[in-house]
C-alpha atoms as a PDB file:
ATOM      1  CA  UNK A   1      -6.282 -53.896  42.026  1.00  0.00           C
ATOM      2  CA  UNK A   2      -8.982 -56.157  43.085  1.00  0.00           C
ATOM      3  CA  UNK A   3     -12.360 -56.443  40.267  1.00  0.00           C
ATOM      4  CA  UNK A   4     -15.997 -55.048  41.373  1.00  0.00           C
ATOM      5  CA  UNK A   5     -18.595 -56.169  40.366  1.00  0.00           C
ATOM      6  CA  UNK A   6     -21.126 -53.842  38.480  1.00  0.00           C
ATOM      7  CA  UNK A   7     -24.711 -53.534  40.309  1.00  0.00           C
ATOM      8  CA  UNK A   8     -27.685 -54.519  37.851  1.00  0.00           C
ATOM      9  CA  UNK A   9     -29.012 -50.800  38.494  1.00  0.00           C
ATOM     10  CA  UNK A  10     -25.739 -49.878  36.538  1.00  0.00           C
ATOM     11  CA  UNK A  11     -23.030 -47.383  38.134  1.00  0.00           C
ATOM     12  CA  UNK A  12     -24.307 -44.359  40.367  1.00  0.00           C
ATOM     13  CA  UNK A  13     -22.830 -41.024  39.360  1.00  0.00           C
ATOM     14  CA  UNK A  14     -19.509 -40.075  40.886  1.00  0.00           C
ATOM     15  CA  UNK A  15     -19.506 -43.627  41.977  1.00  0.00           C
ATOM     16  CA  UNK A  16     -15.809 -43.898  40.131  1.00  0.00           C
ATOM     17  CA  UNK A  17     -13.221 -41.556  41.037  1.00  0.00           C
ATOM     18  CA  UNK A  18      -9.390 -41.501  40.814  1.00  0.00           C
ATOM     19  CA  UNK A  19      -8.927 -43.648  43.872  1.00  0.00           C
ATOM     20  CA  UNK A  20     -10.300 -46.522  41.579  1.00  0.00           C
ATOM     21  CA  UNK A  21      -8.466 -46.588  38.232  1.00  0.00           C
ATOM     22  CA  UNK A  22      -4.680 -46.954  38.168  1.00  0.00           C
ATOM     23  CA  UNK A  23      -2.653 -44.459  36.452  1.00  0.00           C
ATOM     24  CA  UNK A  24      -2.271 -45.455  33.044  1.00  0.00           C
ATOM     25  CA  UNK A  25      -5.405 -47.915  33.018  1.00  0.00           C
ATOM     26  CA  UNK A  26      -7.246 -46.799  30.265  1.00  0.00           C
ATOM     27  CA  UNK A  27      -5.178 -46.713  27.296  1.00  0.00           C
ATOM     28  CA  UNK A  28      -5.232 -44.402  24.185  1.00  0.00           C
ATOM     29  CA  UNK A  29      -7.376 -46.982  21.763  1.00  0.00           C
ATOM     30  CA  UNK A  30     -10.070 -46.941  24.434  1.00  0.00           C
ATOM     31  CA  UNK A  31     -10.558 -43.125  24.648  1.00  0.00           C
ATOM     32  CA  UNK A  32     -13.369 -41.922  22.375  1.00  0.00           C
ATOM     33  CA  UNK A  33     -12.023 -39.678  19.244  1.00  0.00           C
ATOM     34  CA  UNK A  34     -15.204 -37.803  19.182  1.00  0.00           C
ATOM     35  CA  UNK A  35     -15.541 -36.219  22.713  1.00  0.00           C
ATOM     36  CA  UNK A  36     -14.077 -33.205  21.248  1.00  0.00           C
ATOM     37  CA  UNK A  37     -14.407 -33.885  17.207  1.00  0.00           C
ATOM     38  CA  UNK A  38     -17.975 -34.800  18.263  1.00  0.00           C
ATOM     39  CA  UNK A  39     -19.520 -31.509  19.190  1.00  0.00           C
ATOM     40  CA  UNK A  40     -20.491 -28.805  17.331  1.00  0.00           C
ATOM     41  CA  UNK A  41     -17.805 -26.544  15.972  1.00  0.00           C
ATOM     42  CA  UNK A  42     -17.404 -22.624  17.396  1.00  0.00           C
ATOM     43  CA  UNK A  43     -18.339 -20.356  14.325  1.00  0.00           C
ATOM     44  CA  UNK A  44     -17.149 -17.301  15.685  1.00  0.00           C
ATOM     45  CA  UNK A  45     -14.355 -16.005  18.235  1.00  0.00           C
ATOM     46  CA  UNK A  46     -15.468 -17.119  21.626  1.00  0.00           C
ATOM     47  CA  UNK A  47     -17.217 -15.213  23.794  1.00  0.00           C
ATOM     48  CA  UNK A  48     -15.791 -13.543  27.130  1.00  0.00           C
ATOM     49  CA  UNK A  49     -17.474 -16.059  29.007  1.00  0.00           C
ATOM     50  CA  UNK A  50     -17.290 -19.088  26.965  1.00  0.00           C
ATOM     51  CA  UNK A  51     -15.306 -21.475  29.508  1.00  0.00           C
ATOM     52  CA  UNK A  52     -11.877 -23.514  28.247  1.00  0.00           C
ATOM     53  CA  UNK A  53     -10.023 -26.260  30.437  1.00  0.00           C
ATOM     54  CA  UNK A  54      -6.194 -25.883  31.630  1.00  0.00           C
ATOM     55  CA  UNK A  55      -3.788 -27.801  33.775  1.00  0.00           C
ATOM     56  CA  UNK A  56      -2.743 -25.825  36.756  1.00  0.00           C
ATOM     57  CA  UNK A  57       0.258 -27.674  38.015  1.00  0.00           C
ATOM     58  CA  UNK A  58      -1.223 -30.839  37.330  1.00  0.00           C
ATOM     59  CA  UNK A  59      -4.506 -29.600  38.544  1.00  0.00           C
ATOM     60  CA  UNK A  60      -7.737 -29.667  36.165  1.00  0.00           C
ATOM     61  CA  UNK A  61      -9.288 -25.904  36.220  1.00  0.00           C
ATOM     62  CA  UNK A  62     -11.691 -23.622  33.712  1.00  0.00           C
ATOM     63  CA  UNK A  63     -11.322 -20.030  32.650  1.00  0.00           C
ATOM     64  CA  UNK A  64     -13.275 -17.553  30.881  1.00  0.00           C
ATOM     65  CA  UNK A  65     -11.956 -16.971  27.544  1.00  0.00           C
ATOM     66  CA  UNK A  66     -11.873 -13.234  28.741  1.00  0.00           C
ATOM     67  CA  UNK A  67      -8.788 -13.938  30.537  1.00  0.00           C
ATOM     68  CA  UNK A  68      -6.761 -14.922  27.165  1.00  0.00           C
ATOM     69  CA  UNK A  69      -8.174 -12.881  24.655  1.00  0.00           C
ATOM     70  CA  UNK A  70      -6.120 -10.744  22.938  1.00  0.00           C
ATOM     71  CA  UNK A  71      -6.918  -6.970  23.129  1.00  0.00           C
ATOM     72  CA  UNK A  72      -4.587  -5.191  20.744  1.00  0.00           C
ATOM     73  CA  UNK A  73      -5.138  -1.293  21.717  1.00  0.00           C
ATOM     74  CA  UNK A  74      -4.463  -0.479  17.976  1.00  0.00           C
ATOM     75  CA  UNK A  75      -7.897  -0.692  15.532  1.00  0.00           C
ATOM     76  CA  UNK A  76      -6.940  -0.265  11.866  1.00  0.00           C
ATOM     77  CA  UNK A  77      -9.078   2.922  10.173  1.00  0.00           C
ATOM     78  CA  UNK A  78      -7.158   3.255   6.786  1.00  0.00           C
ATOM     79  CA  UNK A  79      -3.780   2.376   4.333  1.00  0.00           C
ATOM     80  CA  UNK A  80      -2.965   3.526   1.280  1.00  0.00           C
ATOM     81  CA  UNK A  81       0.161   2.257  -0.613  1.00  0.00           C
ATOM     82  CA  UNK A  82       1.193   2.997  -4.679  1.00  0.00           C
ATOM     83  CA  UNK A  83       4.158   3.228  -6.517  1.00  0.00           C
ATOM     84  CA  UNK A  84       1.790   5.651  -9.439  1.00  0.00           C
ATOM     85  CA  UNK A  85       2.592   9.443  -8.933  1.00  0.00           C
ATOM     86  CA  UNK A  86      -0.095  11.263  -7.965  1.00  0.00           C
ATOM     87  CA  UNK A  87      -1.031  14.998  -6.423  1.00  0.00           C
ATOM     88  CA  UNK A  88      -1.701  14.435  -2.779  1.00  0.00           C
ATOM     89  CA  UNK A  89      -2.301  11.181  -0.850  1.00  0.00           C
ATOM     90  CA  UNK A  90      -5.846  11.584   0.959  1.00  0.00           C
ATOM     91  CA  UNK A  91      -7.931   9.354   3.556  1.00  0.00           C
ATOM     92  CA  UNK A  92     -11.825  10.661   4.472  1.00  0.00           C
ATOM     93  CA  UNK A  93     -13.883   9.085   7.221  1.00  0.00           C
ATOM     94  CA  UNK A  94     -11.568   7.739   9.007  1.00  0.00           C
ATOM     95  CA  UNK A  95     -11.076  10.465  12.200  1.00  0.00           C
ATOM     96  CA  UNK A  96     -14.530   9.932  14.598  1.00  0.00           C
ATOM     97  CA  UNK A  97     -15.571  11.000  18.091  1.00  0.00           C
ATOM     98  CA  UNK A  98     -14.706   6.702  18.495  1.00  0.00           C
ATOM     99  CA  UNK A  99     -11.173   7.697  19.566  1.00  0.00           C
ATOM    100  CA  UNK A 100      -9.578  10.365  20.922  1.00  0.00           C
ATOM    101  CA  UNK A 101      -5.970   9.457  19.155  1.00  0.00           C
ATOM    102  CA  UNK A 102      -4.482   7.753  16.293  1.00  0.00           C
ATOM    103  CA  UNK A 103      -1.104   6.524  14.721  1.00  0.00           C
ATOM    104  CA  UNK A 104      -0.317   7.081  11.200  1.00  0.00           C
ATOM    105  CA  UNK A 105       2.957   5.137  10.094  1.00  0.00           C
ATOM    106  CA  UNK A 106       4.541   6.663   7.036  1.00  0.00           C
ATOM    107  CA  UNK A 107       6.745   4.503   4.562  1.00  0.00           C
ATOM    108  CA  UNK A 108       8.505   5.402   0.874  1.00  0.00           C
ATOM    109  CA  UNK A 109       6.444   8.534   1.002  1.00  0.00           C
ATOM    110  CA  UNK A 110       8.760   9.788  -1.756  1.00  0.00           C
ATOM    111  CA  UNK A 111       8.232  13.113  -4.423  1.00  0.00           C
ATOM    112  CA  UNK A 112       9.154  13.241  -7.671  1.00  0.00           C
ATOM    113  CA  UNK A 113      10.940  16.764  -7.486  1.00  0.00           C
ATOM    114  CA  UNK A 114      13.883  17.429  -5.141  1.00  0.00           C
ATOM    115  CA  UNK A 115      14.504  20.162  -1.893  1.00  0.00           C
ATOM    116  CA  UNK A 116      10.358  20.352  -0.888  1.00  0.00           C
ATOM    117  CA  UNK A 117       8.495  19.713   2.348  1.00  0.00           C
ATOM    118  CA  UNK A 118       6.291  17.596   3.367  1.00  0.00           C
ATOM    119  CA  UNK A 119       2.793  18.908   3.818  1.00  0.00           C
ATOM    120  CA  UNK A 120      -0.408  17.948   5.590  1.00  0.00           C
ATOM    121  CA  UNK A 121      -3.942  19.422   5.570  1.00  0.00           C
ATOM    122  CA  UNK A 122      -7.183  17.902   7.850  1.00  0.00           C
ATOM    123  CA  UNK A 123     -10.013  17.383   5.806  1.00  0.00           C
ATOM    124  CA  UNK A 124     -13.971  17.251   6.590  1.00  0.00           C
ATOM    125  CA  UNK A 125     -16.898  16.190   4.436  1.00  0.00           C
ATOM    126  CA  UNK A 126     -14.442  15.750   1.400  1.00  0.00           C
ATOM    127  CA  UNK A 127     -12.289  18.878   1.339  1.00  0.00           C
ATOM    128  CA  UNK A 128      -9.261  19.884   3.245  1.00  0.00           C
ATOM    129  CA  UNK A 129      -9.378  22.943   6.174  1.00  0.00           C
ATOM    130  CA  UNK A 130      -7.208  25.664   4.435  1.00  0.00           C
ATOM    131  CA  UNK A 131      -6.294  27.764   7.460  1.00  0.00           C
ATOM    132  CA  UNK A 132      -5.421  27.884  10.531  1.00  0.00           C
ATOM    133  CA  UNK A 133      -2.242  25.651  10.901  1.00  0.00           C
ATOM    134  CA  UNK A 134       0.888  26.404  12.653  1.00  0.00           C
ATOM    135  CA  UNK A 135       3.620  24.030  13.422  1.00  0.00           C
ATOM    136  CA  UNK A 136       7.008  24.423  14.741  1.00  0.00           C
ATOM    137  CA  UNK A 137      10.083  21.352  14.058  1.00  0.00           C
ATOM    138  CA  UNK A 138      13.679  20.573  14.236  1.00  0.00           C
ATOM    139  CA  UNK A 139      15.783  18.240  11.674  1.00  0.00           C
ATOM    140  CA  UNK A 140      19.646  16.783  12.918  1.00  0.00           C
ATOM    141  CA  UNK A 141      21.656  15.899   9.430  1.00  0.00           C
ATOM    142  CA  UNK A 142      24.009  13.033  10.839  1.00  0.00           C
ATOM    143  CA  UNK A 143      26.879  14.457   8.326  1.00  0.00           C
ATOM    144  CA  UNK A 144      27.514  17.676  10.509  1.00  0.00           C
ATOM    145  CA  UNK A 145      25.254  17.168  13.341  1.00  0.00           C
ATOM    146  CA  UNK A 146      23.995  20.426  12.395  1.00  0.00           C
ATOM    147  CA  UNK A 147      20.566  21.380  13.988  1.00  0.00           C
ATOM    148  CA  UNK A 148      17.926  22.965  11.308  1.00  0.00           C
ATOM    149  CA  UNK A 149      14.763  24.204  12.699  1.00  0.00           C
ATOM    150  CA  UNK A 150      11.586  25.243  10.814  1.00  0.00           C
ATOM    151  CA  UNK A 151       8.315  26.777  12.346  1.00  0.00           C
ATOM    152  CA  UNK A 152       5.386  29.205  11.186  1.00  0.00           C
ATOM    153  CA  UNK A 153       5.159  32.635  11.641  1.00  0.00           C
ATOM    154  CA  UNK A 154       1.680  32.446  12.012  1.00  0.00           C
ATOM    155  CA  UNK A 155      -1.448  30.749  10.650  1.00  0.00           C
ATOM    156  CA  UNK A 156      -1.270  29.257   7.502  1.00  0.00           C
ATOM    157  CA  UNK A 157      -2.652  27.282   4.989  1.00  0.00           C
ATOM    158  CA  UNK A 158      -1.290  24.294   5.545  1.00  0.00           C
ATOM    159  CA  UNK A 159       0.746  22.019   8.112  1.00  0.00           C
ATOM    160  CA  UNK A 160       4.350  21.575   7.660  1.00  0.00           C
ATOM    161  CA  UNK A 161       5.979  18.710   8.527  1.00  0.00           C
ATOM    162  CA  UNK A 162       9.571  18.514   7.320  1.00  0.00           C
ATOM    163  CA  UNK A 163      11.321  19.586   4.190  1.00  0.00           C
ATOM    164  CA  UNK A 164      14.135  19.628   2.194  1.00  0.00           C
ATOM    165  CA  UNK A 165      13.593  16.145   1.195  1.00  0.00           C
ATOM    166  CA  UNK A 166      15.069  14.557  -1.647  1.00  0.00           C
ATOM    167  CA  UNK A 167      13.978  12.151  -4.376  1.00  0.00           C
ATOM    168  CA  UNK A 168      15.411   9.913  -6.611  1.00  0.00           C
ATOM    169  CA  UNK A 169      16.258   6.301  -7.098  1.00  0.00           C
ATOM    170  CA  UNK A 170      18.595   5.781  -4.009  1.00  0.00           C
ATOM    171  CA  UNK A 171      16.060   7.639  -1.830  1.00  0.00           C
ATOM    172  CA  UNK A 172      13.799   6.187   0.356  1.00  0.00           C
ATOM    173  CA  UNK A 173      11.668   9.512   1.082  1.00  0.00           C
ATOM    174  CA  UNK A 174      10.339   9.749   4.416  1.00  0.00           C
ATOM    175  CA  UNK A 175       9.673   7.278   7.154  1.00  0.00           C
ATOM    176  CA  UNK A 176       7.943   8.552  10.310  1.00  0.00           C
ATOM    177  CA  UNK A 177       5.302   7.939  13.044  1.00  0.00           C
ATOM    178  CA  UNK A 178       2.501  10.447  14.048  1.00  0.00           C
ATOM    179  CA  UNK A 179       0.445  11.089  16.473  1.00  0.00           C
ATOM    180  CA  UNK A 180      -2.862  12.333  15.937  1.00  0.00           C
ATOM    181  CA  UNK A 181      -5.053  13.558  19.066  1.00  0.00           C
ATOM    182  CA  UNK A 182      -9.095  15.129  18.654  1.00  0.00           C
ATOM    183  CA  UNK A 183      -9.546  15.305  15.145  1.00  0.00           C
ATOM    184  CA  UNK A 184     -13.182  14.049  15.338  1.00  0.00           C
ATOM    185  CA  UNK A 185     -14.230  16.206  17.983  1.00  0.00           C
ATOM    186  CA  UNK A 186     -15.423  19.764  18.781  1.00  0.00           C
ATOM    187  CA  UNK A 187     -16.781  21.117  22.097  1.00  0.00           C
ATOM    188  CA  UNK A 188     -19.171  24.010  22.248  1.00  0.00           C
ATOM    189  CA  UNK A 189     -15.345  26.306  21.588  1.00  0.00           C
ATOM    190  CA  UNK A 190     -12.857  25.849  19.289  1.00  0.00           C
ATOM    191  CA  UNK A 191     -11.113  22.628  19.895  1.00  0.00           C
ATOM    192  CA  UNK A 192      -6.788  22.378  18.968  1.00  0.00           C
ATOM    193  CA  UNK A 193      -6.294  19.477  16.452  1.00  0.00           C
ATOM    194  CA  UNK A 194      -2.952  18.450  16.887  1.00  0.00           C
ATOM    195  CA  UNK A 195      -0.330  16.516  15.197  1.00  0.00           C
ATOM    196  CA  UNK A 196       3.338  15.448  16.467  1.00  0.00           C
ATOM    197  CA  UNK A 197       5.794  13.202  15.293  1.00  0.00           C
ATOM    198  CA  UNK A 198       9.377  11.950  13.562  1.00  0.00           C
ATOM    199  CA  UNK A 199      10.794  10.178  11.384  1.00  0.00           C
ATOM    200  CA  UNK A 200      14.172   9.891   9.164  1.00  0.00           C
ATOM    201  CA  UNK A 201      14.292  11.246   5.589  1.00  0.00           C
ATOM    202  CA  UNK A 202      17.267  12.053   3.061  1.00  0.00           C
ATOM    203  CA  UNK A 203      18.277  15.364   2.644  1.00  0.00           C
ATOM    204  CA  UNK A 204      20.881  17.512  -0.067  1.00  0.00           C
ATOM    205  CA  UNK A 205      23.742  19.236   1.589  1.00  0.00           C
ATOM    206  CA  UNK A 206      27.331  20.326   0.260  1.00  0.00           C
ATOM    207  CA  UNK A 207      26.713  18.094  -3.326  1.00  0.00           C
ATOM    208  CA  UNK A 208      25.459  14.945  -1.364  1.00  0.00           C
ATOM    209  CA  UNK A 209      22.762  13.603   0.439  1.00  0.00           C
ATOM    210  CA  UNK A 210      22.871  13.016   4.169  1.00  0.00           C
ATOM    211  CA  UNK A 211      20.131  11.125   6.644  1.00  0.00           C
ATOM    212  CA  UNK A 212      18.385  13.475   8.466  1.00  0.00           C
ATOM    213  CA  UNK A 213      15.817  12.503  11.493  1.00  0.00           C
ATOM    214  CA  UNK A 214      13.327  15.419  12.510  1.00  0.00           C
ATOM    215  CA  UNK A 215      10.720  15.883  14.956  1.00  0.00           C
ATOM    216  CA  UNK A 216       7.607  17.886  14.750  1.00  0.00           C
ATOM    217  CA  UNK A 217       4.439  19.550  16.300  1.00  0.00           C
ATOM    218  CA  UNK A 218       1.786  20.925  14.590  1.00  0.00           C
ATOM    219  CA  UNK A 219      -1.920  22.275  15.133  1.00  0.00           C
ATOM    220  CA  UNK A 220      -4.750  23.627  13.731  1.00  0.00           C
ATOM    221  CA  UNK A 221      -7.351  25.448  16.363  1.00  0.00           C
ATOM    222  CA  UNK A 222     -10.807  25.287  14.805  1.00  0.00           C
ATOM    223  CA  UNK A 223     -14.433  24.528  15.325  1.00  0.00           C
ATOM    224  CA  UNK A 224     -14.544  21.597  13.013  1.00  0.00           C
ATOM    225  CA  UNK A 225     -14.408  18.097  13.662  1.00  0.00           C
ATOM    226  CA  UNK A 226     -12.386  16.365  11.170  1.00  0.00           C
ATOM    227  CA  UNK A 227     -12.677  13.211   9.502  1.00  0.00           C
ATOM    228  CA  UNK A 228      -9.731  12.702   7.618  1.00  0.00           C
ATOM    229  CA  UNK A 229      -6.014  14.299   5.993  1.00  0.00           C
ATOM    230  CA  UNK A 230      -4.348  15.099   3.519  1.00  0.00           C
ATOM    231  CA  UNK A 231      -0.370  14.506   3.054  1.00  0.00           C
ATOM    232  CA  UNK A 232       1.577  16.260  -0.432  1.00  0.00           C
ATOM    233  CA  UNK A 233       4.701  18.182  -1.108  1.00  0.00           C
ATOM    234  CA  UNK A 234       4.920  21.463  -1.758  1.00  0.00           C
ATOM    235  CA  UNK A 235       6.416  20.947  -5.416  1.00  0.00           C
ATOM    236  CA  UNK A 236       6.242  17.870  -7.623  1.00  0.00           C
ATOM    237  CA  UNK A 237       3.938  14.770  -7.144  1.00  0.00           C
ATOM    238  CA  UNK A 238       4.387  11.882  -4.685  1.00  0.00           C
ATOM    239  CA  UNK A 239       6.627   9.027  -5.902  1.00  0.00           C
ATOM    240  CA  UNK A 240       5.511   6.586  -4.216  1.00  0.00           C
ATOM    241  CA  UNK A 241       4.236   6.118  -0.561  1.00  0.00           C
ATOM    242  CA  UNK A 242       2.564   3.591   1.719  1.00  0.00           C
ATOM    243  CA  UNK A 243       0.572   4.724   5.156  1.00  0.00           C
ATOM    244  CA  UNK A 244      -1.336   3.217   7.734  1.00  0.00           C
ATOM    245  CA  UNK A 245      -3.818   4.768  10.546  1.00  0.00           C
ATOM    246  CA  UNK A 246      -5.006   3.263  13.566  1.00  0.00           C
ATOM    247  CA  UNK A 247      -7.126   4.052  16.415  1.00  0.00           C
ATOM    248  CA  UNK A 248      -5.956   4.199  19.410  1.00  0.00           C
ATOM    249  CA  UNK A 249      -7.789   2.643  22.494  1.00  0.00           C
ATOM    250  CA  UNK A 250      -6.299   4.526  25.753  1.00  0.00           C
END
């Protein structure tokens, strides 16, 4: 490659392009370190228009950050986790008009006394809705393969949402999803809170314990927008537990 001279009014821009430096010219101890290291540092995620630099089959091209972003659909609202017994295991404020569904994921949620369900109750401004729940589920033992079904007659008190659940050192207690749609919102009528779900538990049949998995639906038809729940047994304390809630972007 032949040498140019430099003009005494210096180099014009774009007056150097690729035609004029061989690959590989400029080697590594001539770049400068601080082109990037140099510039101020981002103090915050970037925004959706923010522009970043990739290689698009050897071409050079920018993007708007927007394009990479990650946008998990999940928002955590609440967790709880002990291993202390207590009554009832209770989250307020955490169901608003922001979503229209949420997850709950149930782990160890274990009692201390043996052969009791598994309870719910909504809550609002601090105390839990005592009517107007009914709920209808089915449990499969994998033993016998025998189908067990449980529902309400009517309204009640509370939710149900399995039972016969034992306790115990070699018990895990329950693990289970739910879904959770309108709690934190009302129209001008009564809006239907509901809740559905399954999960896996241990249950007590013939002198042993068998895995049992069980799915459920349950509602409560009301006028109140609630902002939170309640989950308990309906003998003994809880064990131990650990539960997480999310919003749900849909």
């Amino acid at each position: 490659m032949s040498k140019t001279t430099i003009p005494t009014g210096g180099i014009t821009a774009d007056a150097i392009d690729a035609t004029l430096i061989a690959d590989d010219a400029i080697s590594e101890e001539h770049l400068d370190a601080t082109a990037i290291t140099g510039h101020t540092a981002l103090g915050a995620e970037p925004a959706d228009t923010d522009e970043l630099l990739v290689s698009d089959a050897g071409t050079l091209k920018r993007m708007d950050y927007s394009y990479i972003k990650s946008s998990s659909a999940f928002t955590s609202v609440g967790s709880s986790s002990g291993t202390t017994n207590v009554d009832n295991v209770y989250f307020d404020n955490v169901f608003t008009n922001t979503y229209t569904r949420y997850k709950i994921f149930m782990d160890y949620f274990l009692p201390t006394q043996a052969n009791v369900e598994l309870r719910y109750k909504f809550r609002n401004g601090g105390s839990a809705q005592g009517s107007g729940y009914t709920y209808t589920g089915n449990a499969r033992r994998h033993g016998n393969q025998d189908l067990y079904s449980v529902q309400s007659g009517g309204a009640t008190g509370y939710g149900v949402l399995t039972y016969n659940i034992q306790t115990g050192n070699g018990e895990h207690g329950v693990r289970a999803f739910f879904d959770v749609y309108r709690p934190g919102t009302v129209d001008s009528n009564a809006t239907m809170h509901y809740i559905v779900g399954m999960g896996t538990y241990r249950s007590y049949n013939d002198d042993s314990t068998q895995a049992v998995t069980f799915e459920v639906a349950s509602n409560n038809y009301n006028t109140t927008a609630f902002d939170g729940i309640m989950f308990y047994f309906s003998g003994g304390q809880v064990d131990s537990h650990k539960i997480r809630i999310y919003g749900v972007t849909t």
